[in-house]
Protein backbone atom coordinates (compact mmCIF):
# COMPACT_ATOMS: atom_id res chain seq x y z
CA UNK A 1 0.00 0.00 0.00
CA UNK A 2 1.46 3.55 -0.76
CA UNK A 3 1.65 6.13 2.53
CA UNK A 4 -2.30 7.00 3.78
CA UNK A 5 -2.09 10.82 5.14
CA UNK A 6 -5.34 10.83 8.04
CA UNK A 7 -6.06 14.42 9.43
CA UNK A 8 -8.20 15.08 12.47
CA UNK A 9 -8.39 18.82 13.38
CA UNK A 10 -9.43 20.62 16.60
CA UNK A 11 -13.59 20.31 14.72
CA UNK A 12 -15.83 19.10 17.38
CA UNK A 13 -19.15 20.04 16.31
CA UNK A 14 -21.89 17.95 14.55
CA UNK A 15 -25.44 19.28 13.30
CA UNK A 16 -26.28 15.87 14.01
CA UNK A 17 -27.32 14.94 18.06
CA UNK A 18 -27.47 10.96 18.26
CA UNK A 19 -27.46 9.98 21.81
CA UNK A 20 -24.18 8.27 22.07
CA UNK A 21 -22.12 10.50 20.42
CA UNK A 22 -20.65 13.14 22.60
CA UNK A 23 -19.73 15.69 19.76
CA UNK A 24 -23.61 16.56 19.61
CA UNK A 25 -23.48 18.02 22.59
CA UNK A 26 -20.39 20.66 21.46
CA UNK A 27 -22.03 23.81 20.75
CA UNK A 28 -21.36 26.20 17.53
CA UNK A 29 -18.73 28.75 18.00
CA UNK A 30 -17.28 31.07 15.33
CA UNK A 31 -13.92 31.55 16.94
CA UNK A 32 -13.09 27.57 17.46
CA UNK A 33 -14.28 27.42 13.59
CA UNK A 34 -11.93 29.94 12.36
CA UNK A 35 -8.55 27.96 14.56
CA UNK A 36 -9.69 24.66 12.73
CA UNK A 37 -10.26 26.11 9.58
CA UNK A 38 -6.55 28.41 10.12
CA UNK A 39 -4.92 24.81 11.13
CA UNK A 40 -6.31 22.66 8.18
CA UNK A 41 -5.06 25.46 5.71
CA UNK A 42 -1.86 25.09 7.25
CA UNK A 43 -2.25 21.34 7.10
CA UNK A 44 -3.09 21.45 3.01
CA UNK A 45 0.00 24.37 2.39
CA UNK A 46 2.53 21.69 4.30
CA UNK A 47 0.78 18.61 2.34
CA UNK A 48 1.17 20.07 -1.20
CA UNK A 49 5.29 20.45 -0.09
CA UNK A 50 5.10 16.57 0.45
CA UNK A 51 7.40 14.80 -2.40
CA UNK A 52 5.91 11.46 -1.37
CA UNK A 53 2.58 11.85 -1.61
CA UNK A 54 -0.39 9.13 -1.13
CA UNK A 55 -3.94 9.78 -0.34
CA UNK A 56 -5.83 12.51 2.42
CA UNK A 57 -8.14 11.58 4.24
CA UNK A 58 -10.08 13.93 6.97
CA UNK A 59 -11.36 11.88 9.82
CA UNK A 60 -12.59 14.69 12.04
CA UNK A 61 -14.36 14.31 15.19
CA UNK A 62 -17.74 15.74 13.96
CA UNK A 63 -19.10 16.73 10.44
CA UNK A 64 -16.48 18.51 8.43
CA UNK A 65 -17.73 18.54 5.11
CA UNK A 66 -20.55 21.24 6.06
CA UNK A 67 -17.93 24.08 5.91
CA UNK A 68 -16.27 25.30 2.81
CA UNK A 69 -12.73 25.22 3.86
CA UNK A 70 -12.73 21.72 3.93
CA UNK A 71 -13.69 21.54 0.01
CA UNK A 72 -11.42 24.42 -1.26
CA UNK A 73 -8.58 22.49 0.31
CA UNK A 74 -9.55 19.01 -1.04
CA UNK A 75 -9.50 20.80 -3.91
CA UNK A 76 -5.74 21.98 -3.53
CA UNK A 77 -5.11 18.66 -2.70
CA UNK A 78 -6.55 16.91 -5.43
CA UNK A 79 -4.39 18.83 -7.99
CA UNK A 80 -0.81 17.71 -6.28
CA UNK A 81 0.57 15.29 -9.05
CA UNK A 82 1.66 13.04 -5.94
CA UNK A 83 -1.68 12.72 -4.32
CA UNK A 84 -3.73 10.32 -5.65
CA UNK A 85 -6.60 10.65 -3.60
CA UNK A 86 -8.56 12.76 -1.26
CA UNK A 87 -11.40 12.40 0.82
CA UNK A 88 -13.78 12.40 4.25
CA UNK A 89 -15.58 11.22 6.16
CA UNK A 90 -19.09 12.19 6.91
CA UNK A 91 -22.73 11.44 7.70
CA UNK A 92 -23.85 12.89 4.12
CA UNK A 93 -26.21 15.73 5.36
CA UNK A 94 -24.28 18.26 4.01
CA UNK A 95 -25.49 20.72 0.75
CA UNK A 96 -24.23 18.43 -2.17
CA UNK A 97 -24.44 20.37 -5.10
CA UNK A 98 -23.16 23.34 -3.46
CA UNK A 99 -20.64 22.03 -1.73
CA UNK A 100 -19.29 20.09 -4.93
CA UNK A 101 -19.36 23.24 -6.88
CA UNK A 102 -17.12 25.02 -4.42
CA UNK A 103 -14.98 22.08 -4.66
CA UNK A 104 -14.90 22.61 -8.72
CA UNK A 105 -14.79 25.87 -9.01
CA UNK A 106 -11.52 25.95 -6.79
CA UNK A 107 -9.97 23.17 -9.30
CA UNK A 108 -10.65 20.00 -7.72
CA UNK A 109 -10.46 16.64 -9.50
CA UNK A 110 -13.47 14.86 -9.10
CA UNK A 111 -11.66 11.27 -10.32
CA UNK A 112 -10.01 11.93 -7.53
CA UNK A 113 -12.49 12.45 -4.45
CA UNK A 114 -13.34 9.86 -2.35
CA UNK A 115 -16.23 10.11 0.28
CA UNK A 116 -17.21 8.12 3.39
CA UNK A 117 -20.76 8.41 4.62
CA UNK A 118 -22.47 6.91 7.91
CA UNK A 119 -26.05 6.09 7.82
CA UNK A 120 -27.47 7.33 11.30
CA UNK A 121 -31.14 6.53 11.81
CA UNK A 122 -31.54 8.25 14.47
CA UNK A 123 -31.01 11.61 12.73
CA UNK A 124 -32.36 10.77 9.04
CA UNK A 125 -34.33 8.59 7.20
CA UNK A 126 -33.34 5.66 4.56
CA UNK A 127 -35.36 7.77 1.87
CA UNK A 128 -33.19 10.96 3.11
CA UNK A 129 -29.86 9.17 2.78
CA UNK A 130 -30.15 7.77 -0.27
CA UNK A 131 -31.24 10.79 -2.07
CA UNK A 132 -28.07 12.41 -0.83
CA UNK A 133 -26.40 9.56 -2.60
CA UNK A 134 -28.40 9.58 -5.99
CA UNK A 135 -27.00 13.19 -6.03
CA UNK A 136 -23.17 11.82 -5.85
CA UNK A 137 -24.28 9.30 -8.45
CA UNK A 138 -25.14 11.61 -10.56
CA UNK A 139 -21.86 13.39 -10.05
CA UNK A 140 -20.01 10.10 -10.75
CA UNK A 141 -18.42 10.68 -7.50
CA UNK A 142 -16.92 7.35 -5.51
CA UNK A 143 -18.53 6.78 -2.06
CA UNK A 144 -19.16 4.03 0.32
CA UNK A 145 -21.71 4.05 2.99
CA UNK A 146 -22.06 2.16 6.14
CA UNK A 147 -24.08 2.08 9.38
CA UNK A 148 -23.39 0.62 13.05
CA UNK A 149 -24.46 -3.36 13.23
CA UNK A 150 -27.57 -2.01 15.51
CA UNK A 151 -29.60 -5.49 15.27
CA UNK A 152 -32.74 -3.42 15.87
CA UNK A 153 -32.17 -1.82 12.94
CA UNK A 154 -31.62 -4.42 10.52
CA UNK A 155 -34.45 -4.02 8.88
CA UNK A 156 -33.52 -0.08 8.03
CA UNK A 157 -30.32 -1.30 6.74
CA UNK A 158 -31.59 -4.16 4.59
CA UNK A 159 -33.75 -0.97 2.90
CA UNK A 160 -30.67 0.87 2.46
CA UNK A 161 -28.57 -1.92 0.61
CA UNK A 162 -31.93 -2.55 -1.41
CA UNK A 163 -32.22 1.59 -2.71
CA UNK A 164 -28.56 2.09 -3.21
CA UNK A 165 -26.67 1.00 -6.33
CA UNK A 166 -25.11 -2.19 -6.50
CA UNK A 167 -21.34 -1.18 -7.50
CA UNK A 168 -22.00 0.98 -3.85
CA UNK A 169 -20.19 -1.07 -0.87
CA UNK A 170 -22.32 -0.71 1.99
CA UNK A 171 -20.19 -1.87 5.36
CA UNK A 172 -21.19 -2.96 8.76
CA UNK A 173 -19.35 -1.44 11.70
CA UNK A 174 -19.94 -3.89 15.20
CA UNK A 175 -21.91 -2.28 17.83
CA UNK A 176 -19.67 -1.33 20.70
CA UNK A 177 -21.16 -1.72 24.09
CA UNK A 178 -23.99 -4.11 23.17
CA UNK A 179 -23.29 -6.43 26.66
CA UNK A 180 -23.86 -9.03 24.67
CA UNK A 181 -22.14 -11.21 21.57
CA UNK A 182 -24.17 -11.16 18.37
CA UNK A 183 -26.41 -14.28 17.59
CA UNK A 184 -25.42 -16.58 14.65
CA UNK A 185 -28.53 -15.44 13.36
CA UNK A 186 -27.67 -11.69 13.42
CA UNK A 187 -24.03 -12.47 12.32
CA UNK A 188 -25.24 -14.21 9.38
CA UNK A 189 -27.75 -11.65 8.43
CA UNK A 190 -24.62 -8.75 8.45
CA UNK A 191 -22.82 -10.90 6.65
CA UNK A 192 -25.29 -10.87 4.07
CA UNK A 193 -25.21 -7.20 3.77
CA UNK A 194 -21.36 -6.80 3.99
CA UNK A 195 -19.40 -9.83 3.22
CA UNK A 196 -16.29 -8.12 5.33
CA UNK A 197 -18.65 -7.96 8.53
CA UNK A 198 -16.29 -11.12 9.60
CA UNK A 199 -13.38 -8.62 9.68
CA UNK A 200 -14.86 -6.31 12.38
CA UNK A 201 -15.55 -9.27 14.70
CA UNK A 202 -12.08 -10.71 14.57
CA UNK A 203 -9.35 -9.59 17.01
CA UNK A 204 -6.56 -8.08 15.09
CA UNK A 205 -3.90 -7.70 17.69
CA UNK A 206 -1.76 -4.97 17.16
CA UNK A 207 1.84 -5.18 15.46
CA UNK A 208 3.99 -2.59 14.54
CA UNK A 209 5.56 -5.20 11.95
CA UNK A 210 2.37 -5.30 10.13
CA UNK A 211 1.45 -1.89 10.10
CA UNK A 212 1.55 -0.12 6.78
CA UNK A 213 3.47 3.18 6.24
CA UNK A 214 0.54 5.53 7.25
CA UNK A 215 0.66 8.61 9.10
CA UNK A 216 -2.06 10.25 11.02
CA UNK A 217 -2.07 13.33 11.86
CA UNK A 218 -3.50 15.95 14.69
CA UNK A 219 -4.36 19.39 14.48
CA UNK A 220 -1.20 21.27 15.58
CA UNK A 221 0.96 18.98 13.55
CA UNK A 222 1.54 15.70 15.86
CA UNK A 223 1.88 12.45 13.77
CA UNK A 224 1.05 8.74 15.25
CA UNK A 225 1.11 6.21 12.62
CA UNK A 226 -2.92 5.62 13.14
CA UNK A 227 -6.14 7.03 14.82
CA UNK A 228 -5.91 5.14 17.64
CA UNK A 229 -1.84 5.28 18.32
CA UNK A 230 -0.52 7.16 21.41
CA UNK A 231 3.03 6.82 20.16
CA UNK A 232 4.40 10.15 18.78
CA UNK A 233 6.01 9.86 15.53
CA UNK A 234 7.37 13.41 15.72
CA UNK A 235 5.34 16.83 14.52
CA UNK A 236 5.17 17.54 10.32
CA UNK A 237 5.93 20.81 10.60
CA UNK A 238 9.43 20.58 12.58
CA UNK A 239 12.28 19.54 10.80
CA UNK A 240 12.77 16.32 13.04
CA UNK A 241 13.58 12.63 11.43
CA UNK A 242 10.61 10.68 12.06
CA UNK A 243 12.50 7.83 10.73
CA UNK A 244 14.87 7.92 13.58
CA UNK A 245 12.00 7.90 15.48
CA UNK A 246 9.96 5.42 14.10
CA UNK A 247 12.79 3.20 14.55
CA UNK A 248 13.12 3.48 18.25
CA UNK A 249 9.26 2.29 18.32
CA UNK A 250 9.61 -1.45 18.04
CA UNK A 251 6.14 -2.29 20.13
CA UNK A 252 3.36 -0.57 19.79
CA UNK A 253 1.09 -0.04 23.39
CA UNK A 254 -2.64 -0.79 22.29
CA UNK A 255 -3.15 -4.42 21.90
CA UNK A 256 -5.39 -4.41 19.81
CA UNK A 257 -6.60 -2.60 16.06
CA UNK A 258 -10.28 -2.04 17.78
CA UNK A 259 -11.35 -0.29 14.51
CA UNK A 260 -11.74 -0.02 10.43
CA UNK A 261 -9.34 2.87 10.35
CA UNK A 262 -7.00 0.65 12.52
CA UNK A 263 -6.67 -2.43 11.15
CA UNK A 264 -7.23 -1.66 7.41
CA UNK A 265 -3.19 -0.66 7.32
CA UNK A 266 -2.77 -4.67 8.06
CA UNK A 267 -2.66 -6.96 5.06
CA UNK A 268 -5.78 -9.48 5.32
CA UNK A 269 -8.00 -10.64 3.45
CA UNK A 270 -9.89 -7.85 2.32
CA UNK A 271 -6.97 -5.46 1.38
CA UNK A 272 -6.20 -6.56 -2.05
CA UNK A 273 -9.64 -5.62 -3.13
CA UNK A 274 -9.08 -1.90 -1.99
CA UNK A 275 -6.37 -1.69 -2.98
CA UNK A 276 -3.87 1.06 -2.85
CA UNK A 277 -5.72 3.39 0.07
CA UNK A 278 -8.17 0.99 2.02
CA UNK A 279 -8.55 3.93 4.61
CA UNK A 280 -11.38 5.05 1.99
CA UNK A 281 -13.21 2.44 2.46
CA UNK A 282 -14.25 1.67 -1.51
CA UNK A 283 -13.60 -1.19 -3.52
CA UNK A 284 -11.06 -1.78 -5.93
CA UNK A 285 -10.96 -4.66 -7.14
CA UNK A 286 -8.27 -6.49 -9.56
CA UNK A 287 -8.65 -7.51 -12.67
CA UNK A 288 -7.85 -11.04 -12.02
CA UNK A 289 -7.07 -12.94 -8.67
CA UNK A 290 -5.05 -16.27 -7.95
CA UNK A 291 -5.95 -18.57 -5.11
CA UNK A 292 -4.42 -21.33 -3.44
CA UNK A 293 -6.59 -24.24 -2.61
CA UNK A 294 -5.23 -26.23 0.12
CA UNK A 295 -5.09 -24.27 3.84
CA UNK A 296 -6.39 -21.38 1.30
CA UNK A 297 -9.62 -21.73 0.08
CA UNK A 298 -9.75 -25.56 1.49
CA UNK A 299 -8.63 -26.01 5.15
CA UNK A 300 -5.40 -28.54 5.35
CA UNK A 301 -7.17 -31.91 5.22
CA UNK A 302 -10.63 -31.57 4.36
CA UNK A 303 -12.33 -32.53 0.95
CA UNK A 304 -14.24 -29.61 -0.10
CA UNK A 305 -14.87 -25.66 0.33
CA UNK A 306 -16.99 -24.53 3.53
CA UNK A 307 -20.02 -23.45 2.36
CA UNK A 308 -19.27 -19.41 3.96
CA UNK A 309 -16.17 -19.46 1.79
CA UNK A 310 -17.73 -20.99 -1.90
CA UNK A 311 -20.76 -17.95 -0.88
CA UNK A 312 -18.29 -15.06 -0.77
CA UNK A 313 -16.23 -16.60 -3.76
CA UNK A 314 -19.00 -16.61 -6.32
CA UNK A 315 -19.93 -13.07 -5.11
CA UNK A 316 -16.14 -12.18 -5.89
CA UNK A 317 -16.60 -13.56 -9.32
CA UNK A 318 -19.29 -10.81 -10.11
CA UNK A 319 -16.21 -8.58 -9.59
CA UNK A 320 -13.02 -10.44 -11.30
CA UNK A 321 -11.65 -13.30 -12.96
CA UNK A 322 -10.65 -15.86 -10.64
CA UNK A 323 -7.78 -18.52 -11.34
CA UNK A 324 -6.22 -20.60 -9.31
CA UNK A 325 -2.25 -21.62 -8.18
CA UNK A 326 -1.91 -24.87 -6.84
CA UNK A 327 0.50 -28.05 -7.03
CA UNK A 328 -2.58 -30.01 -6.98
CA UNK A 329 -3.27 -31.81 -10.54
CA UNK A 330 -6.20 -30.40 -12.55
CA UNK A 331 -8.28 -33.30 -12.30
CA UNK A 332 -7.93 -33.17 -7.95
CA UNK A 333 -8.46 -29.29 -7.98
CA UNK A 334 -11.63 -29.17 -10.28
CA UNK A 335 -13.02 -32.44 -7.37
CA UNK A 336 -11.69 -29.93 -4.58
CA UNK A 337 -13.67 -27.27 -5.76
CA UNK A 338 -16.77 -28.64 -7.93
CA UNK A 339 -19.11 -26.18 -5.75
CA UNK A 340 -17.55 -23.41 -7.48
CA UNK A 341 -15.81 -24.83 -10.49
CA UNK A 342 -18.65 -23.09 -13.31
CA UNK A 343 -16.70 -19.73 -12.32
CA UNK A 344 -13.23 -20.36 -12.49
CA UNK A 345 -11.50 -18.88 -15.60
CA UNK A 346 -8.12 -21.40 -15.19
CA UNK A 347 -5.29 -21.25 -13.24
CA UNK A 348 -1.55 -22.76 -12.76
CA UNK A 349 -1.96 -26.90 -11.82
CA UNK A 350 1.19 -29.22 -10.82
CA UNK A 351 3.11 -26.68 -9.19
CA UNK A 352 3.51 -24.97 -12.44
CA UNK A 353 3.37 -28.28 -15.04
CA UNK A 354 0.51 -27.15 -16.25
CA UNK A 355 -1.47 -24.03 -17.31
CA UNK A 356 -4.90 -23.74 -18.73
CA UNK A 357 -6.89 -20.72 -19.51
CA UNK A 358 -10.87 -21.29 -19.99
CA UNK A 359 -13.19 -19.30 -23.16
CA UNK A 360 -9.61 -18.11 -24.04
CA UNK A 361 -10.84 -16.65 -27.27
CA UNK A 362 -14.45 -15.41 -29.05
CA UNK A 363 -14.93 -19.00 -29.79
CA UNK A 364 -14.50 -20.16 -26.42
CA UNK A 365 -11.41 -22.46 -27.13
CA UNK A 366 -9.29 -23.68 -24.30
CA UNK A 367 -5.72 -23.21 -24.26
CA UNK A 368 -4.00 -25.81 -22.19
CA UNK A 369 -0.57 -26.06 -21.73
CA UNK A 370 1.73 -28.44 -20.09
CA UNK A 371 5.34 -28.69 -19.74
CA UNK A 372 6.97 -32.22 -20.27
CA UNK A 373 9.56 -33.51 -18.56
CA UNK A 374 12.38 -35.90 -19.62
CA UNK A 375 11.16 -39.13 -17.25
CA UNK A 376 14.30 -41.19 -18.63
CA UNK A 377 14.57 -41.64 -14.79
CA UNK A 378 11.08 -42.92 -14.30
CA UNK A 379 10.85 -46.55 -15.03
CA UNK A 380 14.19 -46.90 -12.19
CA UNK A 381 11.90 -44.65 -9.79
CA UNK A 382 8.71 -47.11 -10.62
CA UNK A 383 10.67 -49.81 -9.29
CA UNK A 384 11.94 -48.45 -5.93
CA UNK A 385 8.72 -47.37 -4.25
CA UNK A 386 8.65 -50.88 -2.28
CA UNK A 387 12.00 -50.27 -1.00
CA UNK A 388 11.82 -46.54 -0.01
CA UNK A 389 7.94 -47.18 0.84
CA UNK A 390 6.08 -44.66 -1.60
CA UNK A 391 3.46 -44.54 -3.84
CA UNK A 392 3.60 -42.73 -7.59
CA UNK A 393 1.48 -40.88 -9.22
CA UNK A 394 2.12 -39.89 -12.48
CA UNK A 395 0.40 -37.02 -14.53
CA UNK A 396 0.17 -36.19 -18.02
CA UNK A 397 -1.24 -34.62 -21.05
CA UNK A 398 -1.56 -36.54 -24.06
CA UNK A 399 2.23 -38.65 -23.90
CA UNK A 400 3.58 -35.51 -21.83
CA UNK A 401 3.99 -36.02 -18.16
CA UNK A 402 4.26 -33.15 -16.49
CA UNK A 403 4.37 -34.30 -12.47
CA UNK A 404 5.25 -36.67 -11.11
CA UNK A 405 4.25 -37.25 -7.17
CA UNK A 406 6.14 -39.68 -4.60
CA UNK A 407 3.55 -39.96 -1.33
CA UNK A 408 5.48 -41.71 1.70
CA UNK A 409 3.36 -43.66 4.09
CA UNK A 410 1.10 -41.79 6.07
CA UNK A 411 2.33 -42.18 9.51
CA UNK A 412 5.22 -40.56 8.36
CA UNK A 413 5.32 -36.74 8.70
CA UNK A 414 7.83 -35.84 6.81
CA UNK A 415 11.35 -36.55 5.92
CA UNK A 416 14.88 -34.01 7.00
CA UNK A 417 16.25 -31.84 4.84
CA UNK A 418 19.30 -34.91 4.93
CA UNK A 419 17.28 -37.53 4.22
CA UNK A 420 15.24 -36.04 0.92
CA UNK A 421 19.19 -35.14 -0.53
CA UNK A 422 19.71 -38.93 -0.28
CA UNK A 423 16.64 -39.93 -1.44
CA UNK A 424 16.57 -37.72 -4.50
CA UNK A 425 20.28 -38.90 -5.16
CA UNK A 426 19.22 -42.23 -4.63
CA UNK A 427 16.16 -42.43 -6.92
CA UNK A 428 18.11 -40.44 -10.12
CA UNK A 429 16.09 -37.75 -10.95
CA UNK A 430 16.95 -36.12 -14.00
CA UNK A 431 19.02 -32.87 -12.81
CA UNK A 432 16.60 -31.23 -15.42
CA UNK A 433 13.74 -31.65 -13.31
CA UNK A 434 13.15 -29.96 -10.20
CA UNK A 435 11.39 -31.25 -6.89
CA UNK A 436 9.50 -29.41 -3.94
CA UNK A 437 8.76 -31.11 -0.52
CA UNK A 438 5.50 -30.85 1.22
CA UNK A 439 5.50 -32.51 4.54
CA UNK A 440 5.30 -36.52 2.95
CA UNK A 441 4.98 -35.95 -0.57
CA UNK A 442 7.72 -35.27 -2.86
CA UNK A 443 6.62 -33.16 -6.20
CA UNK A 444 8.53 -33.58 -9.39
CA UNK A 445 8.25 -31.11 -12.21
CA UNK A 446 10.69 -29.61 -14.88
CA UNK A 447 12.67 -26.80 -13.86
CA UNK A 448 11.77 -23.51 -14.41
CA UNK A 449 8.51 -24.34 -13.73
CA UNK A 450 6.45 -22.99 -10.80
CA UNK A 451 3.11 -20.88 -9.43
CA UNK A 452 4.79 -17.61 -10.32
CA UNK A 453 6.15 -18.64 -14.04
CA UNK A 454 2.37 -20.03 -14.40
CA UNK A 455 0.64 -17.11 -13.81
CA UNK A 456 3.51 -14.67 -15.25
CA UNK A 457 2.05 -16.69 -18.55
CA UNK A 458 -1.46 -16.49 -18.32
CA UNK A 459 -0.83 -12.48 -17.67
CA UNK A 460 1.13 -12.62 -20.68
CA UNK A 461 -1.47 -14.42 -22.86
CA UNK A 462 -4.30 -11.83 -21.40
CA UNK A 463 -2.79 -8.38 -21.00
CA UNK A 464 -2.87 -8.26 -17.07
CA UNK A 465 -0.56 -5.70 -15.34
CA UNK A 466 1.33 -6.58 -12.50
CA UNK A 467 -1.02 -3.93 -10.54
CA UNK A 468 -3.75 -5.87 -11.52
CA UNK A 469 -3.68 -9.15 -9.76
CA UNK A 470 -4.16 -10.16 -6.51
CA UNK A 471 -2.86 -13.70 -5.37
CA UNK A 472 -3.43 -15.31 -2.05
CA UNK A 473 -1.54 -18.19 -0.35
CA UNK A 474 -0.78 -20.00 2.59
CA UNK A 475 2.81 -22.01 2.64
CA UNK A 476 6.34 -21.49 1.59
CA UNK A 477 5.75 -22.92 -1.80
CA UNK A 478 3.13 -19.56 -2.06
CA UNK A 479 6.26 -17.09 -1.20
CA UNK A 480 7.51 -16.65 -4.62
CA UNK A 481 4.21 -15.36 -5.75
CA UNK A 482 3.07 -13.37 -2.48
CA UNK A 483 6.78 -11.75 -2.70
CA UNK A 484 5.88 -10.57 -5.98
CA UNK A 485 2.60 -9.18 -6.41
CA UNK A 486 1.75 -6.05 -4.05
CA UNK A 487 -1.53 -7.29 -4.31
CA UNK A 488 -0.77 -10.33 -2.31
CA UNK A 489 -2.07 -12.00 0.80
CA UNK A 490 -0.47 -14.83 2.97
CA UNK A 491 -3.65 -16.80 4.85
C-alpha cells in the first residue's frame, strides 16, 4: 500500500445529536471554527510540499464537510501530481451540489475524491440518505456508505442496501457496548449485507511489523502512525527525522486494532480488493485474482470448500476473474472445488506443469498447456517405491507427463532436509527436473517451472498488469508469488 495521510483537526461540532455520540453536545462557536479552519489550511499548504505523496483523508471528530474550507482544500489537494486521492468522512447531510461546486470551481479533481458516509437513523431517514447519494451518483463521484451493526435496525439497513446501487459497498461497523455477543442469526444476516462484517468481529492484535506506512495526523501537527496510536512519531511541521523515530518504536502499546481505520493498514484478506488506500473504504478490485486451494480456500485436510467461503467466492466472481495456483493436478483441484468450479477462468496446476486458460478466445477455445519432462529416470523410480515405501502418481497430457508425485506412508510426517538429498540422489532424478517437498509428498516437475512462471504466462497471454492481480496463499511454496505481487495475501 502507498503512505495513507489521516487528518483530524481541533472540529468538534456535529449538526447531528445521536445519543451516544458526545460531539452533539459541542455547541457552535465562530472563533473555534476559524482555529480549525486556520490549522487545516496550514495542514493542506505543508501537504502540497510533500514529495511522497499518497492519499488525504479527513477523519474529524464531527461533520467537516458542512464548511467550505474543507472543500477548497480538497480541492488543492486533489491537484498535487503526488496525491492520488482525497477524501472524508461524513454522515452525508451536508449541501451536495453546493458544496461540490465550491470544490470545482476551486480546481478540484473529481476522479479523484473519495467520500465516506455513515447512515445514522436516528437523525435521518433511509429515503433521506439515499437521495443524498443519488445526487453523488449523478456526479459520478466514488462513495461508500455504512451504518453501526444495531440489530434493531436491521431491517432499516436491509432498505438501504436494497435503494442504493449495486457497485455501492455498503459496510457494517460492530456495535460497541452491546453487553452481549451477536447471535449466529444476526451475524449471518450482516454478513449478508457486507461480506467483510467477519473482519470487524475478529481480534486483530496490534503489530507494529504489520502496520503499513501511514501517518495520522492531529491538528497542531503531531503524527502517530494511526487514529488510535498514542506513540508520537514526531510533529510535520518541525524539521525532526521521524524515521529515527519510528525506529526506536519497536512495540506498539494498544493491543489491539479495535477499529476499520485501525486495522485496514494490516494486510488481510480484504486489502487486495481496496487496494492502494483501504482507509477510503471503496472497492477496488483487480482484474484477475489467484488462489491457493489447500489451507487457502480448502482447510489442510478436508475434501471440499466450507459453504461461507464458496458464498463469498461466487460473489467475488461478479467482480473479477478468478484462477487458481496450486500443485494439486487439474483433475484433484476441479473435485476440490466442484461447488464453485462453473466460475473459475483457469489457473496454474502441478506446481507450475501445467497451465490452462478457460473461453480463451471469441470461440470459447481452451488453451491448455503443459510442460513435459524428460522421465528417462522414471521406469528406475517405478521400481523403488517398495523399497523406499512410496506410492507414484504420475500425470500427463496426451504422452507428456508433467508431475510426477512420490507420497510416503502416512504415519510418516515428513522426511529431514538430509534424508530427501539422499533420497533424490538415490532415486536419479533427471538434474533437469526440479522437486519441492511438502510434509510426505515429494513433487517432481521440470525446472523452471512454478506458481509464479504459471501465472507470469497467463498475464502474458491476457494483457494483465502486474497492478492488476491479486494472489493469495498460505505455505512457503506460495512465497515466490506473495513476494511478488503487491496485491498479495499470505492466509
Amino acid at each position: 500500500m502507498k503512505r495513507q495521510w489521516y487528518y483530524r483537526g481541533s472540529l468538534k461540532f456535529c449538526n447531528y445529536s445521536c445519543s451516544y455520540c458526545p460531539f452533539s453536545k459541542t455547541t457552535y462557536n465562530i472563533q473555534s471554527l476559524k482555529k480549525d479552519q486556520a490549522a487545516f489550511v496550514r495542514f493542506t499548504e505543508r501537504m502540497l510540499q510533500q514529495k511522497n505523496g499518497g492519499a488525504v483523508q479527513i477523519v474529524p471528530y464531527g461533520e467537516a464537510l458542512l464548511y467550505s474550507y474543507y472543500w477548497e482544500g480538497l480541492a488543492a489537494l486533489s491537484q498535487s501530481s503526488v496525491i492520488d486521492a482525497v477524501g472524508a468522512q461524513s454522515n452525508f447531510s451536508f449541501p451536495i451540489e453546493q458544496m461540490l461546486a465550491v470544490y470545482k470551481e476551486q480546481g478540484g479533481e473529481l476522479r479523484k475524491l473519495r467520500l465516506w458516509g455513515t447512515f445514522h437513523p436516528e437523525m435521518t431517514t433511509v429515503e433521506q440518505f439515499i437521495q443524498q447519494c443519488q445526487l453523488l451518483t449523478e456526479q459520478n463521484i466514488s462513495y461508500c456508505v455504512g451504518a453501526v451493526g444495531v440489530p434493531e435496525q436491521l431491517e432499516n439497513i436491509r432498505m438501504l442496501r436494497e435503494k442504493l446501487p449495486e457497485s455501492v459497498y455498503l459496510w457494517i461497523n460492530k456495535m460497541d457496548g452491546m453487553r452481549r455477543r451477536y447471535t449466529e442469526e444476526e451475524i449471518t444476516a450482516f454478513t449478508k449485507i457486507d461480506a467483510y462484517f467477519g473482519q470487524e468481529l475478529k481480534h486483530h492484535r496490534a503489530d507494529i511489523a504489520t502496520c503499513a506506512d501511514n501517518r495520522f495526523v492531529e491538528a497542531d501537527g503531531t503524527m502517530r502512525r494511526c487514529n488510535i496510536s498514542r506513540q508520537r512519531l514526531g510533529n510535520i511541521y518541525q524539521d525532526s527525522d521521524e524515521n529515527k523515530m519510528e525506529e526506536n518504536i519497536s512495540v506498539c502499546t494498544k493491543k489491539e486494532c479495535s477499529c476499520y481505520l485501525a486495522y485496514c493498514n494490516h494486510k488481510n484478506e480484504m486489502t487486495p480488493f481496496f487496494w492502494p488506500y483501504p482507509a477510503f473504504r471503496i472497492p477496488a478490485y483487480p482484474k484477475a485474482v489467484f488462489f491457493d486451494i489447500d489451507g487457502t480456500l480448502v482447510p489442510k485436510g478436508e475434501r471440499c470448500m466450507k459453504e461461507e467461503t464458496a458464498e463469498r467466492f461466487l460473489c467475488l466472481a461478479n467482480h473479477c476473474e478468478i484462477y487458481l495456483a496450486t500443485s494439486l493436478p487439474l483433475e484433484m483441484a476441479q473435485r476440490k472445488l466442484s461447488a464453485v468450479w462453473q466460475v473459475i477462468r483457469g489457473g496454474v496446476f502441478a506446481n507450475g506443469g501445467r497451465w490452462r486458460m478457460e473461453n480463451f478466445d471469441k470461440e470459447g477455445r481452451c488453451l491448455d498447456v503443459a510442460a513435459p519432462m524428460d522421465v528417462c529416470w522414471l521406469k528406475w523410480v517405478t521400481e523403488q517405491q517398495n523399497k523406499y515405501g512410496f506410492q507414484m502418481h504420475v500425470y500427463q497430457k496426451g504422452d507428456a507427463i508433467y508431475k510426477v508425485t512420490l507420497v510416503y506412508r502416512k504415519n510418516r510426517k515428513g522426511l529431514s532436509n538430509p534424508e530427501q538429498m539422499a533420497l533424490t540422489r538415490n532415486l536419479k532424478i533427471s538434474a533437469s527436473c526440479q522437486i519441492l517437498w511438502e510434509e510426505n509428498c515429494m513433487q517432481i516437475t521440470r525446472k523452471g517451472t512454478g506458481k509464479l512462471e504459471g501465472i507470469l504466462e497467463i498475464c502474458k497471454e491476457m494483457g494483465y498488469q502486474k497492478e492488476e492481480i491479486a494472489v493469495f496463499g498460505d505455505s512457503q511454496n506460495d512465497q515466490k508469488m506473495l513476494d511478488y505481487f503487491p496485491r498479495s495475501v499470505m492466509v
